[in-house]
C-alpha atoms as a PDB file:
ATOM      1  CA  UNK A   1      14.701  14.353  -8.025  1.00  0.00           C
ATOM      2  CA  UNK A   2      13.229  15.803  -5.091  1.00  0.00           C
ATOM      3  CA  UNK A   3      11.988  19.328  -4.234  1.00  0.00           C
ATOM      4  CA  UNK A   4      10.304  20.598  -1.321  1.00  0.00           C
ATOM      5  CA  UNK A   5       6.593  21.822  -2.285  1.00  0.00           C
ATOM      6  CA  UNK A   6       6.327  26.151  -2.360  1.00  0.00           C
ATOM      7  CA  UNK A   7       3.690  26.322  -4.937  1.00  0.00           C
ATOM      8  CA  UNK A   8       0.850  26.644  -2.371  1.00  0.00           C
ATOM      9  CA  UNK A   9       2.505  29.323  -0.857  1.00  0.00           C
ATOM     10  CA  UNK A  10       1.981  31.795  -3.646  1.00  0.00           C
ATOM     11  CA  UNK A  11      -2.031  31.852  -4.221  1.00  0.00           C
ATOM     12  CA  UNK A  12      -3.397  33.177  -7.844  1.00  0.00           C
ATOM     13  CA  UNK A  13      -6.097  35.890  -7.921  1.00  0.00           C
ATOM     14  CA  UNK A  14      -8.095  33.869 -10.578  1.00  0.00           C
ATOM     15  CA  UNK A  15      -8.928  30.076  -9.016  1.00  0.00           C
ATOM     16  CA  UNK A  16     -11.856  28.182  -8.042  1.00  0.00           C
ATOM     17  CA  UNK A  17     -11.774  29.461  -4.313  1.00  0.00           C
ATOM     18  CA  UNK A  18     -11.666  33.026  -5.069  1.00  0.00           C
ATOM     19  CA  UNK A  19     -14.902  32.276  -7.260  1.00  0.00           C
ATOM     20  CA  UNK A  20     -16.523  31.618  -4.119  1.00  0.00           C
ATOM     21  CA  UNK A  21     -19.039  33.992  -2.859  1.00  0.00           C
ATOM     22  CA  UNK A  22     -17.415  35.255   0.232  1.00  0.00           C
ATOM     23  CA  UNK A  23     -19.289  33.984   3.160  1.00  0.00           C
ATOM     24  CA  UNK A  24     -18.523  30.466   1.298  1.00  0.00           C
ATOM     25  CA  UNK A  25     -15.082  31.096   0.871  1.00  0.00           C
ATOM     26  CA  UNK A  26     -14.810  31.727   4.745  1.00  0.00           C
ATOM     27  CA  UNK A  27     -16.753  28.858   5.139  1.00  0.00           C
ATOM     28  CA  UNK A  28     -14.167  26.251   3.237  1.00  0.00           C
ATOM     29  CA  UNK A  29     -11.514  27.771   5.433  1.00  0.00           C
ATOM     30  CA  UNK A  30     -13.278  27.631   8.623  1.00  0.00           C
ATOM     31  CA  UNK A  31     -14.160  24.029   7.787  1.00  0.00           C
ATOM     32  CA  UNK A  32     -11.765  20.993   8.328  1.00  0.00           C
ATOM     33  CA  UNK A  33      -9.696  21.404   4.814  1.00  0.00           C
ATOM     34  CA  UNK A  34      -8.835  24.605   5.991  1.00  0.00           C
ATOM     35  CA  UNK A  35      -7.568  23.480   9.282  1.00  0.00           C
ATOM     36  CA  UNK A  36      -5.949  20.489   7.783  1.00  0.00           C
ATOM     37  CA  UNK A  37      -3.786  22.659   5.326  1.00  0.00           C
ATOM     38  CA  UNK A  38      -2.378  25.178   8.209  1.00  0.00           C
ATOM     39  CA  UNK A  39      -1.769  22.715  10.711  1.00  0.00           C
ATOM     40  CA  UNK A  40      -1.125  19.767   9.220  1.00  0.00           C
ATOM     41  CA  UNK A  41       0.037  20.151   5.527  1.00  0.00           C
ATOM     42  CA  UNK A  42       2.176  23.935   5.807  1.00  0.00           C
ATOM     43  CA  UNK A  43       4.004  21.912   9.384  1.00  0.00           C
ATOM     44  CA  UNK A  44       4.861  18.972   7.617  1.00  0.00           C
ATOM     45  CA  UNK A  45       8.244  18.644   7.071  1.00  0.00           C
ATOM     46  CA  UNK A  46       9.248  17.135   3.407  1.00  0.00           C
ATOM     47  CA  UNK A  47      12.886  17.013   4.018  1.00  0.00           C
ATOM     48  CA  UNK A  48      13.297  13.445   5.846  1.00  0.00           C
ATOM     49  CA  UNK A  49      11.859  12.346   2.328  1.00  0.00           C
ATOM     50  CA  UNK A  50      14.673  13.226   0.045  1.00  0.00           C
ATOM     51  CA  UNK A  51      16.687  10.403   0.538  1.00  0.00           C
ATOM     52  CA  UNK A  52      14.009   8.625  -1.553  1.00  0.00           C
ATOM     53  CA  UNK A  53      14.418  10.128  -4.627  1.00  0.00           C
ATOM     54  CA  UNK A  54      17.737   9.836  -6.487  1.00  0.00           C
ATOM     55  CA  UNK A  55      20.540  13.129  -6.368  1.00  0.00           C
ATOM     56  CA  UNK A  56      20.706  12.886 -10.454  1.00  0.00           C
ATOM     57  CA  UNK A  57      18.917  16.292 -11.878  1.00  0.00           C
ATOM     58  CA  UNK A  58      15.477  14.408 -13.221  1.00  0.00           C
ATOM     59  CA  UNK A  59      11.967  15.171 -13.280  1.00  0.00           C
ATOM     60  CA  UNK A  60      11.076  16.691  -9.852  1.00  0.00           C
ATOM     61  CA  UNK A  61       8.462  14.750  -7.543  1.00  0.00           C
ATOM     62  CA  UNK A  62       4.989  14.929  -7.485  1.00  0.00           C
ATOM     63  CA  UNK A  63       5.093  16.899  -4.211  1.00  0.00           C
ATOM     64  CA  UNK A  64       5.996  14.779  -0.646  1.00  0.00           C
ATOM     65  CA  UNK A  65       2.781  16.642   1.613  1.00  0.00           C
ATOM     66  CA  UNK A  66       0.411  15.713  -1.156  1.00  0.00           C
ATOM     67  CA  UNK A  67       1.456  12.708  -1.251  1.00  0.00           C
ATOM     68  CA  UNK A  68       1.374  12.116   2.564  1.00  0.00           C
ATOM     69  CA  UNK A  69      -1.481  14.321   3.273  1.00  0.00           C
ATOM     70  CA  UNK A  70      -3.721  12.012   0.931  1.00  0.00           C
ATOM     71  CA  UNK A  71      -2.506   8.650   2.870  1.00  0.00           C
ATOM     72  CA  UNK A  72      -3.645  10.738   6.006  1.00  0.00           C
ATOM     73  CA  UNK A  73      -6.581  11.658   4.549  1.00  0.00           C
ATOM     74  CA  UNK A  74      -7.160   8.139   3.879  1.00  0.00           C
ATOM     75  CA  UNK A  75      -6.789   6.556   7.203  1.00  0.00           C
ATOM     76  CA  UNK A  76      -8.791   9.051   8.449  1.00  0.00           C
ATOM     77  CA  UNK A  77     -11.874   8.714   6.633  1.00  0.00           C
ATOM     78  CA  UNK A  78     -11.467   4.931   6.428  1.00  0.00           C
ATOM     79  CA  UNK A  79     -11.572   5.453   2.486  1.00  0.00           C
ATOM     80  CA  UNK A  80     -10.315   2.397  -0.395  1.00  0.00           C
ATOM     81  CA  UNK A  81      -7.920   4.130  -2.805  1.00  0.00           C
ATOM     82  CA  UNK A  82     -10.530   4.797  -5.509  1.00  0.00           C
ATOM     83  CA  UNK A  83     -12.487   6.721  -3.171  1.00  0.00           C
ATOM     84  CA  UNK A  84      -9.300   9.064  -1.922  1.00  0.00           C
ATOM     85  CA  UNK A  85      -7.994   9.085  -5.389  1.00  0.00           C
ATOM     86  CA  UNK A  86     -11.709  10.374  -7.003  1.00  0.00           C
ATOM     87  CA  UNK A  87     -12.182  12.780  -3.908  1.00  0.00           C
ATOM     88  CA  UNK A  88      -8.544  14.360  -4.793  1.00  0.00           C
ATOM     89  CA  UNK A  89      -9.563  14.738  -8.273  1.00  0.00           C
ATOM     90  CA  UNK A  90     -13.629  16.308  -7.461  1.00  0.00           C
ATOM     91  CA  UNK A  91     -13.502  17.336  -3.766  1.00  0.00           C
ATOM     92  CA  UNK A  92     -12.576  21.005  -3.757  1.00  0.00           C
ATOM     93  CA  UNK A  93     -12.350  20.528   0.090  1.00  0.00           C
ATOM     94  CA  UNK A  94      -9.685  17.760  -0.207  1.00  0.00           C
ATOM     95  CA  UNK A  95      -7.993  19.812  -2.894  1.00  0.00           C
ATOM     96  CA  UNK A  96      -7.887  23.026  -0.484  1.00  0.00           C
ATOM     97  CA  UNK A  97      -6.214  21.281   2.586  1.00  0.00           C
ATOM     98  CA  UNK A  98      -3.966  19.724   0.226  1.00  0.00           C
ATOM     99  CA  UNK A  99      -2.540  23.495  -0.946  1.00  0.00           C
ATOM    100  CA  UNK A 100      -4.646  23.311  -3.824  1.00  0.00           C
ATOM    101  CA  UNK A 101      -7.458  26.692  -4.458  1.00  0.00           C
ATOM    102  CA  UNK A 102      -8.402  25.331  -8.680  1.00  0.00           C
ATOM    103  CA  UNK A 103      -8.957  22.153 -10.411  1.00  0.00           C
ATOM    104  CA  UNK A 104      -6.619  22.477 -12.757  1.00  0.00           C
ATOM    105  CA  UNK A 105      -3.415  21.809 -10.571  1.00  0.00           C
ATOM    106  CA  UNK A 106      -1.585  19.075  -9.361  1.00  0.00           C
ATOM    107  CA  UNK A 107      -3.083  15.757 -11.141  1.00  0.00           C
ATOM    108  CA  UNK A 108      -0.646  12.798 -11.017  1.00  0.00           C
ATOM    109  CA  UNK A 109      -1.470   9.406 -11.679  1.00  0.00           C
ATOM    110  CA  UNK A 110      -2.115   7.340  -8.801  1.00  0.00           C
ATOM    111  CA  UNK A 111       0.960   4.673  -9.714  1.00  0.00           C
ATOM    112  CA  UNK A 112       2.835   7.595  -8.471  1.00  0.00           C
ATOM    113  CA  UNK A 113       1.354   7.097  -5.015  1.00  0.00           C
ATOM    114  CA  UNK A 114       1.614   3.174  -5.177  1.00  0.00           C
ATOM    115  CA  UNK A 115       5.971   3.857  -6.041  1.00  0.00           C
ATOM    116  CA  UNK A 116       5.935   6.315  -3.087  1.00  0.00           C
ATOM    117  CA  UNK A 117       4.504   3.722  -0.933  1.00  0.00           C
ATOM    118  CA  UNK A 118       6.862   1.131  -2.242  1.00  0.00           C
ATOM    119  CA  UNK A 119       9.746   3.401  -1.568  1.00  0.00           C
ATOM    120  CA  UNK A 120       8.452   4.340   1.998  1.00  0.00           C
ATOM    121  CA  UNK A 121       7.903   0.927   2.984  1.00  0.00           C
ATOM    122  CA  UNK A 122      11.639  -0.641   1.640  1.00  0.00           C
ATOM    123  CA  UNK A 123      13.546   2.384   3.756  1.00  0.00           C
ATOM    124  CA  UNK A 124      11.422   1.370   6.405  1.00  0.00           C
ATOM    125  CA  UNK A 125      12.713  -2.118   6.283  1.00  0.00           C
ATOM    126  CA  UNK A 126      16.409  -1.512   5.028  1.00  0.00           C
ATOM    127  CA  UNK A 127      16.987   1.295   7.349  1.00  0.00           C
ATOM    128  CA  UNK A 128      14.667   0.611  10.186  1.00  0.00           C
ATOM    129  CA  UNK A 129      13.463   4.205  10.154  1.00  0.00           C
ATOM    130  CA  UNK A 130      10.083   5.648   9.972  1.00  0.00           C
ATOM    131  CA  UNK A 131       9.771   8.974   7.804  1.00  0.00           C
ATOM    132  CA  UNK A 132       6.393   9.405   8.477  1.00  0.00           C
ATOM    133  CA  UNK A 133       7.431   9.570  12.673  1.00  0.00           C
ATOM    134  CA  UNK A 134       9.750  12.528  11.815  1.00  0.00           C
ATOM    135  CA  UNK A 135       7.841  14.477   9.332  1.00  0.00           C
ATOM    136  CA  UNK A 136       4.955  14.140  11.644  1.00  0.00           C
ATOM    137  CA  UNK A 137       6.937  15.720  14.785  1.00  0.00           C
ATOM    138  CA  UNK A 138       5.157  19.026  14.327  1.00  0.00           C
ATOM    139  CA  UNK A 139       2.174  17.683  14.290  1.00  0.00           C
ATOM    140  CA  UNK A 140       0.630  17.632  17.919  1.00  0.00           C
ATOM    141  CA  UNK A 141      -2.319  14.880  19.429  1.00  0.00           C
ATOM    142  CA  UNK A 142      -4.167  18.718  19.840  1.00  0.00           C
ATOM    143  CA  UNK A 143      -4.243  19.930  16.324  1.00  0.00           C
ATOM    144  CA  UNK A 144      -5.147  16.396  14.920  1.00  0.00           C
ATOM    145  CA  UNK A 145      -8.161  16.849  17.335  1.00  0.00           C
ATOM    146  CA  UNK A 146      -9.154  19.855  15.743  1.00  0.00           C
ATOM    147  CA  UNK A 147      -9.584  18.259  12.465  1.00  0.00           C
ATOM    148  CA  UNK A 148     -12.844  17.289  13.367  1.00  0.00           C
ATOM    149  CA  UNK A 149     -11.617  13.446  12.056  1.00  0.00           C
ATOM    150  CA  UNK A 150     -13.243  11.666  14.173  1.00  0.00           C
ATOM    151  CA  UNK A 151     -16.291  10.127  15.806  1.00  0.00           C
ATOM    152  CA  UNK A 152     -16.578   6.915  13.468  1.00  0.00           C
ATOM    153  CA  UNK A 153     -13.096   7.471  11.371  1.00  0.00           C
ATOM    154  CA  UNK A 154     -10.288   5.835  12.369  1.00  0.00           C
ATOM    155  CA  UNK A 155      -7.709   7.039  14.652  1.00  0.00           C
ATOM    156  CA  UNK A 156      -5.230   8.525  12.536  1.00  0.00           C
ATOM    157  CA  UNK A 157      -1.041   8.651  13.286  1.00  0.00           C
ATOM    158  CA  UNK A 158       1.865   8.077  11.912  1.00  0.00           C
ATOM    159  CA  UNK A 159       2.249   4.186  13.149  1.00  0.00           C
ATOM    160  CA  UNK A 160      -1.327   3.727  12.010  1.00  0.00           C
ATOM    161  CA  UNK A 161      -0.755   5.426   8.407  1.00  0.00           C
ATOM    162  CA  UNK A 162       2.682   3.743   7.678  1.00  0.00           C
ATOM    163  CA  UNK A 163       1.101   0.339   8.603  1.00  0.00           C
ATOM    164  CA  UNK A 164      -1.773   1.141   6.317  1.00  0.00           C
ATOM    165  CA  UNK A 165       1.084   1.550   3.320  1.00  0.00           C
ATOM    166  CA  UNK A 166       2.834  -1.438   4.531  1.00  0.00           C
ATOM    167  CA  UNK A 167       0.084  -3.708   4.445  1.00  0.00           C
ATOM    168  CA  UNK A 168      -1.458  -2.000   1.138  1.00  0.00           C
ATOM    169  CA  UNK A 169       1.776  -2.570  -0.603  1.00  0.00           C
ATOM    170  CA  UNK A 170       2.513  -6.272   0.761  1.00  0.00           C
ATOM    171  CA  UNK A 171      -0.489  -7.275  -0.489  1.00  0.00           C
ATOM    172  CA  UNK A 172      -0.085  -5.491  -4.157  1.00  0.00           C
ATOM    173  CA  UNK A 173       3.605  -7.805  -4.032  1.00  0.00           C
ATOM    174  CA  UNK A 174       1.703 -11.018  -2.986  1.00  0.00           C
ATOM    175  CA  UNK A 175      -0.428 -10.608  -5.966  1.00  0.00           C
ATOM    176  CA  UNK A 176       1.950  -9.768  -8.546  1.00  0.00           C
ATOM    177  CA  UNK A 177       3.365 -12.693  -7.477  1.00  0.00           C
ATOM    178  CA  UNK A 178       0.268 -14.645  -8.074  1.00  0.00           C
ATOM    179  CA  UNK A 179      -0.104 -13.317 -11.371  1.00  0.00           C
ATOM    180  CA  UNK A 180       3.276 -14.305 -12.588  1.00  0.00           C
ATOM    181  CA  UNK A 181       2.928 -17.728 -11.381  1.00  0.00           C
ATOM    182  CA  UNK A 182      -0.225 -18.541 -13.307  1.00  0.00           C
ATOM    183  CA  UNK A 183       1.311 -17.028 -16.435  1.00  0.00           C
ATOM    184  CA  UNK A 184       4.164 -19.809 -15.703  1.00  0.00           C
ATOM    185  CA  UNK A 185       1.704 -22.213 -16.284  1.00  0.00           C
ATOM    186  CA  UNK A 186       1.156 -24.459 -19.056  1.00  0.00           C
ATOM    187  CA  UNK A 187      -2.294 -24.421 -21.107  1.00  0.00           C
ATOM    188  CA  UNK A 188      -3.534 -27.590 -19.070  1.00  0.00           C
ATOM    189  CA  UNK A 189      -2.794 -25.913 -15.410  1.00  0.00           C
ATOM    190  CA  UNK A 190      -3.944 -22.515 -16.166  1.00  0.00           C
ATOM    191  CA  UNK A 191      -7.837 -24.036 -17.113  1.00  0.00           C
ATOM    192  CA  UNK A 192      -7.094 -26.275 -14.163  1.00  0.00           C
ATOM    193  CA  UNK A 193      -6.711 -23.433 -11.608  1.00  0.00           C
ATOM    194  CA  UNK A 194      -8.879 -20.865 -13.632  1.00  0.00           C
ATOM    195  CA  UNK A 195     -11.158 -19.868 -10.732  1.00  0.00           C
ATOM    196  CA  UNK A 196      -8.915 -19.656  -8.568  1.00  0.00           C
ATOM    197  CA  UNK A 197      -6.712 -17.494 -10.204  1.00  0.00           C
ATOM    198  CA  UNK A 198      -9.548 -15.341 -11.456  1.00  0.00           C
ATOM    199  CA  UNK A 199     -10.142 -12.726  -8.596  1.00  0.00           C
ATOM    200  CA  UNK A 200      -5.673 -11.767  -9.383  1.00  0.00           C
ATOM    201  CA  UNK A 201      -5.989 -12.001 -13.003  1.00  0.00           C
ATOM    202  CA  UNK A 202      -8.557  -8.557 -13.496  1.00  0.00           C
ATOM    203  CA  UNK A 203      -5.779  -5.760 -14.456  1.00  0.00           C
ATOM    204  CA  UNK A 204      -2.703  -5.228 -12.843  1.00  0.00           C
ATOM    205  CA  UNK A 205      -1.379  -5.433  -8.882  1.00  0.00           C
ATOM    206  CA  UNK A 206      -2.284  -2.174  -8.205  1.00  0.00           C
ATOM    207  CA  UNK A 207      -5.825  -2.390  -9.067  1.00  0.00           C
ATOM    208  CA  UNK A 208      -6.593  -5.131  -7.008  1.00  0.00           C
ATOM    209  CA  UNK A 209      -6.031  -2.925  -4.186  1.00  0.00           C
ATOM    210  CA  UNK A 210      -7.717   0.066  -5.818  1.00  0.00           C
ATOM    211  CA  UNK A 211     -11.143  -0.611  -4.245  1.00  0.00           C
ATOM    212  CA  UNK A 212     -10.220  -2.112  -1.295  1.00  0.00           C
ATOM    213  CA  UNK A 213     -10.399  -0.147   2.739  1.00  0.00           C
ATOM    214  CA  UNK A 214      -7.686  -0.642   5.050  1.00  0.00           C
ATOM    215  CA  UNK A 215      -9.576  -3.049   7.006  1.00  0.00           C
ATOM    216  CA  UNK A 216     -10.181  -5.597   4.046  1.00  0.00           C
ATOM    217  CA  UNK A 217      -6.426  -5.970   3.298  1.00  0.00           C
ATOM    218  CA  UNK A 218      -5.895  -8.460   6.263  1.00  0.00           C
ATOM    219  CA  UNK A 219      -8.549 -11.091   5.074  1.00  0.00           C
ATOM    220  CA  UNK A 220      -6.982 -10.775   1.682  1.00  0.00           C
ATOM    221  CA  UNK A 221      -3.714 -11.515   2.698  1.00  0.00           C
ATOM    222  CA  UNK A 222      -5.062 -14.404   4.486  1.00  0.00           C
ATOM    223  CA  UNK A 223      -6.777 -16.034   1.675  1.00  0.00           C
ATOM    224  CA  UNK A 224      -3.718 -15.566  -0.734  1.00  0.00           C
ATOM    225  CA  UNK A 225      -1.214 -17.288   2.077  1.00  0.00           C
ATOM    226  CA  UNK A 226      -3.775 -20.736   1.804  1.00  0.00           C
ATOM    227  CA  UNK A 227      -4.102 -20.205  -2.441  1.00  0.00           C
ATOM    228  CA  UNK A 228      -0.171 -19.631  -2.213  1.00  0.00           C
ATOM    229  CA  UNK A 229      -0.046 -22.792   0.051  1.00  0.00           C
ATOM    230  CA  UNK A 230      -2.189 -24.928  -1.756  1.00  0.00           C
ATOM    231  CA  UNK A 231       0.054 -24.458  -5.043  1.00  0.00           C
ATOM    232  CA  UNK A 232       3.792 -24.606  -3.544  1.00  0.00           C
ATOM    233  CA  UNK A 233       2.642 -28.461  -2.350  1.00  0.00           C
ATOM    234  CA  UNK A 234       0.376 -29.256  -5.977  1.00  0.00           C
ATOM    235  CA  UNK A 235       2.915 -27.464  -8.509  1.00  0.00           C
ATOM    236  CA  UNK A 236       6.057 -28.475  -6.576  1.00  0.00           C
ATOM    237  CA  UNK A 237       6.877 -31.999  -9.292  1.00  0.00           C
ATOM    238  CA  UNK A 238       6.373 -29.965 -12.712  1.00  0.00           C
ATOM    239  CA  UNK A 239       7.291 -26.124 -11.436  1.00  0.00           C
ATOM    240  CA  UNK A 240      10.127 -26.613  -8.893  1.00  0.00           C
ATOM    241  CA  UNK A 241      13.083 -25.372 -10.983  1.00  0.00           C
ATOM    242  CA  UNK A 242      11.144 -22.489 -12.421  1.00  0.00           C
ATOM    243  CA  UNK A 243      12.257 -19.277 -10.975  1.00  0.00           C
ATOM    244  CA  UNK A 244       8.455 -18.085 -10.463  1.00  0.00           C
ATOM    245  CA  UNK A 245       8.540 -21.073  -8.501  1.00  0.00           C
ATOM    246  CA  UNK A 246      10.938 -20.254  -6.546  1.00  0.00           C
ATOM    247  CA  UNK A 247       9.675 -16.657  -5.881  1.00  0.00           C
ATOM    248  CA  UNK A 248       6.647 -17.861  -4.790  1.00  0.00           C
ATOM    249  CA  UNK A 249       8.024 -20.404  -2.558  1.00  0.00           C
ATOM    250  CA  UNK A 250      10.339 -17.473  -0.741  1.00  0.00           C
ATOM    251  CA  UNK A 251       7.667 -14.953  -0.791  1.00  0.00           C
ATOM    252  CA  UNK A 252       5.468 -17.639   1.176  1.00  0.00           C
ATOM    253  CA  UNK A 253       8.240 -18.165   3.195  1.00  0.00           C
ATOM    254  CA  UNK A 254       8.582 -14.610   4.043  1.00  0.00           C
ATOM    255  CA  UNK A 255       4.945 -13.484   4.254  1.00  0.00           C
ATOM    256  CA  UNK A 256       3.481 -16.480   5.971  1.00  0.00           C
ATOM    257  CA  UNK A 257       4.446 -19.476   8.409  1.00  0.00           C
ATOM    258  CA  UNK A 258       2.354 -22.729   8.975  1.00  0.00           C
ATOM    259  CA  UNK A 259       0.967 -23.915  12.388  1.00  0.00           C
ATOM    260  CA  UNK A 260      -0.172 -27.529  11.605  1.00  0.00           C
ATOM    261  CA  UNK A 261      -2.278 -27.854   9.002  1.00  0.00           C
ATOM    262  CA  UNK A 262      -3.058 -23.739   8.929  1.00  0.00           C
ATOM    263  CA  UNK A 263      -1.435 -21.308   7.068  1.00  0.00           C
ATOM    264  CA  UNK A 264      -1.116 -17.975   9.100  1.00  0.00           C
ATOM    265  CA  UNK A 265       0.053 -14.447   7.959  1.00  0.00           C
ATOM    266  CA  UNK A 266       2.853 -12.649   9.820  1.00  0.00           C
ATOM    267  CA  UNK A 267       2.546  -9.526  11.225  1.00  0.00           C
ATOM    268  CA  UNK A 268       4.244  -6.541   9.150  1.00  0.00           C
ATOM    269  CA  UNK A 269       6.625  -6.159  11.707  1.00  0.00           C
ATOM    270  CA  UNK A 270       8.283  -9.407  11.996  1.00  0.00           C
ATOM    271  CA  UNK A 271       8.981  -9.033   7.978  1.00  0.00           C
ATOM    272  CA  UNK A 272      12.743  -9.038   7.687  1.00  0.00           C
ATOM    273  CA  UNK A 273      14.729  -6.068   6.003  1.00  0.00           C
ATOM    274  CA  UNK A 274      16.173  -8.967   3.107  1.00  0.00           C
ATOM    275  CA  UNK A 275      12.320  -9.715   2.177  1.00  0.00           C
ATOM    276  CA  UNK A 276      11.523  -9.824  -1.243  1.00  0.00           C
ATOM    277  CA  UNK A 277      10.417  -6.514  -2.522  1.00  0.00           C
ATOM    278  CA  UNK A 278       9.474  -7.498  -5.960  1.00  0.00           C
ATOM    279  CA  UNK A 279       9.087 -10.649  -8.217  1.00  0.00           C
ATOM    280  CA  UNK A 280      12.377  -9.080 -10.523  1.00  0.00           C
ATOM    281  CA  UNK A 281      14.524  -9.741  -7.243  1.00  0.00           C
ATOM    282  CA  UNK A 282      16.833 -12.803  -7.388  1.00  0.00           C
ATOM    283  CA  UNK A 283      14.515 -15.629  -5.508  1.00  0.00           C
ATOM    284  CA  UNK A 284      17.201 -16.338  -3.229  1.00  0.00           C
ATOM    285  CA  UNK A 285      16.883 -15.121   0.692  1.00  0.00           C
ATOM    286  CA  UNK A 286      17.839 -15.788   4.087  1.00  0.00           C
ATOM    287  CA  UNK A 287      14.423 -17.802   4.931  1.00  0.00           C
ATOM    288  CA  UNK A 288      14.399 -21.334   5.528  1.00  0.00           C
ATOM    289  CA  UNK A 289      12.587 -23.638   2.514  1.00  0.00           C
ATOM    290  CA  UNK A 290       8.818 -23.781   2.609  1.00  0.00           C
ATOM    291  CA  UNK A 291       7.822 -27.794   3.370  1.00  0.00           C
ATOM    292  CA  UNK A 292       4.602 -28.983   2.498  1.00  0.00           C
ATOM    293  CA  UNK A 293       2.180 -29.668   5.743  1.00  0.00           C
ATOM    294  CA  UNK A 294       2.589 -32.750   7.772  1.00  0.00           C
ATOM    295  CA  UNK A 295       1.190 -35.496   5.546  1.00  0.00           C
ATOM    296  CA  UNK A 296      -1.311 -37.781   7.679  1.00  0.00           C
ATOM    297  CA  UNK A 297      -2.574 -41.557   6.857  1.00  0.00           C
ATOM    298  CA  UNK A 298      -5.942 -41.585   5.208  1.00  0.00           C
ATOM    299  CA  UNK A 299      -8.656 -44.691   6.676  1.00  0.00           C
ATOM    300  CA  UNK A 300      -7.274 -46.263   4.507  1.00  0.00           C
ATOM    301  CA  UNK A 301      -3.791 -46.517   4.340  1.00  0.00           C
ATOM    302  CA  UNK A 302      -2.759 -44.528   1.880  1.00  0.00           C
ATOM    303  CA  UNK A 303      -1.421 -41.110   2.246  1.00  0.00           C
ATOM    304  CA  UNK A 304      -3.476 -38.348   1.845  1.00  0.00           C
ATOM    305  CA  UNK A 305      -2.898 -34.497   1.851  1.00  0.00           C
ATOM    306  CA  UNK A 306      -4.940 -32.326   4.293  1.00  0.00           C
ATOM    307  CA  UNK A 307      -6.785 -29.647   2.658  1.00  0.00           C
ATOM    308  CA  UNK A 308      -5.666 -26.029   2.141  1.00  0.00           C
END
């Protein structure tokens, strides 16, 4: 259920801050954090989020500016998700311009942030609507550049944040996918592919991407399209009527198109609104059927698959 964020709004006498010798207090209000929680986090607007979260009296939600201010945050210092999610735990600065003054306050577990990402990124392709463009309206190119952001972090927007979350959760879908496919295995194929399979198998989705920066996720993606590739064309004759199978095959389809003998990742905005969202949707889709590369005649004679 969602609910717009007024807790910050209504300081307590006895917090962290206020056990600040004064001149130190000043200073974590003079400093970035400070900045970043009057002109970026009190501006942002929360409402555009609610159609995310379901009308039906529930739990409320771990609040929408946190939530987006941390994504922000991340982008901007070029941080993996470990590193944001440890400095929103320790960093009294990050907790500040986040509407936070104590330690005590606000913990969540970061799943929470992965679901908001997953939500963010479906209405993005169902609707065709970006809610980080209109929350961000308030926010102007002159107050970001008083954030003191910058130098060597990234240049930090709306576009550039929501295709951070896009590609962040499109590669925590391509290896859940992975990871359900090798459990689909029998005892035989899963030795056979061991290694392989290793670098997906260590915890769940999420924490694959836990460690990773927003400028790793690309080559990632890249090497899972050519793993994905090699075993659509060397599981096809035992795993075709699976539904894993299947998955896998539209996923691939979806995520990834072949030029030749290469296997090359599409860009996040030619994904269509029908993709697959998660490995519990039906496999079925409007993409055409993955075919194996072109199959080219060995010295001698005999057919022979190029590599993947």
């Amino acid at each position: 259920m969602f609910r717009k964020n007024r807790e910050h709004e209504q300081p307590i006498l006895i917090c962290s801050v206020n056990e600040f010798p004064d001149e130190q207090r000043d200073y974590l209000r003079a400093s970035w954090a400070g900045v970043f929680y009057r002109e970026f986090f009190c501006r942002l607007d929360e409402e555009p989020f609610a159609v995310l979260y379901s009308d039906v009296p529930s739990r409320p939600n771990v609040p929408v500016n946190v939530l987006v201010g941390l994504e922000y945050l991340k982008a901007g210092f070029g941080w993996s998700d470990e590193e944001m999610y440890q400095a929103f735990l320790y960093n009294l600065q990050v907790r500040y311009a986040l509407g936070y003054d104590e330690f005590v306050k606000g913990y969540f577990d970061l799943r929470t942030l992965y679901y908001f990402r997953q939500r963010l990124s479906r209405y993005m392709q169902e609707k065709g609507v970006n809610l980080l463009d209109r929350a961000f309206e308030q926010v102007t190119d002159e107050q970001i550049a008083a954030f003191q952001l910058k130098t060597n972090m990234q240049r930090m927007d709306s576009s550039f944040v929501a295709s951070n979350i896009r590609q962040m959760g499109r590669l925590q879908l391509l290896v859940e996918v992975l990871q359900r496919v090798q459990r689909m295995l029998n005892a035989g194929d899963q030795a056979r592919y061991g290694e392989a399979f290793a670098p997906y198998l260590r915890g769940h989705a999420g924490q694959y991407v836990y460690r990773l920066k927003g400028e790793e996720v690309g080559g990632h993606v890249q090497r899972i399209g050519e793993f994905m590739q090699r075993l659509l064309a060397e599981l096809r004759g035992a795993y075709a009527a699976e539904p894993i199978y299947q998955v896998l095959e539209r996923v691939f389809n979806e995520h990834f198109r072949v030029e030749g003998e290469a296997t090359q990742a599409k860009a996040s905005n030619e994904l269509s609104a029908t993709s697959l969202q998660s490995p519990d949707d039906p496999a079925t889709g409007s993409g055409q059927a993955w075919k194996p590369p072109t199959v080219r005649k060995a010295a001698t004679g005999t057919g022979a698959m190029s590599p993947t």
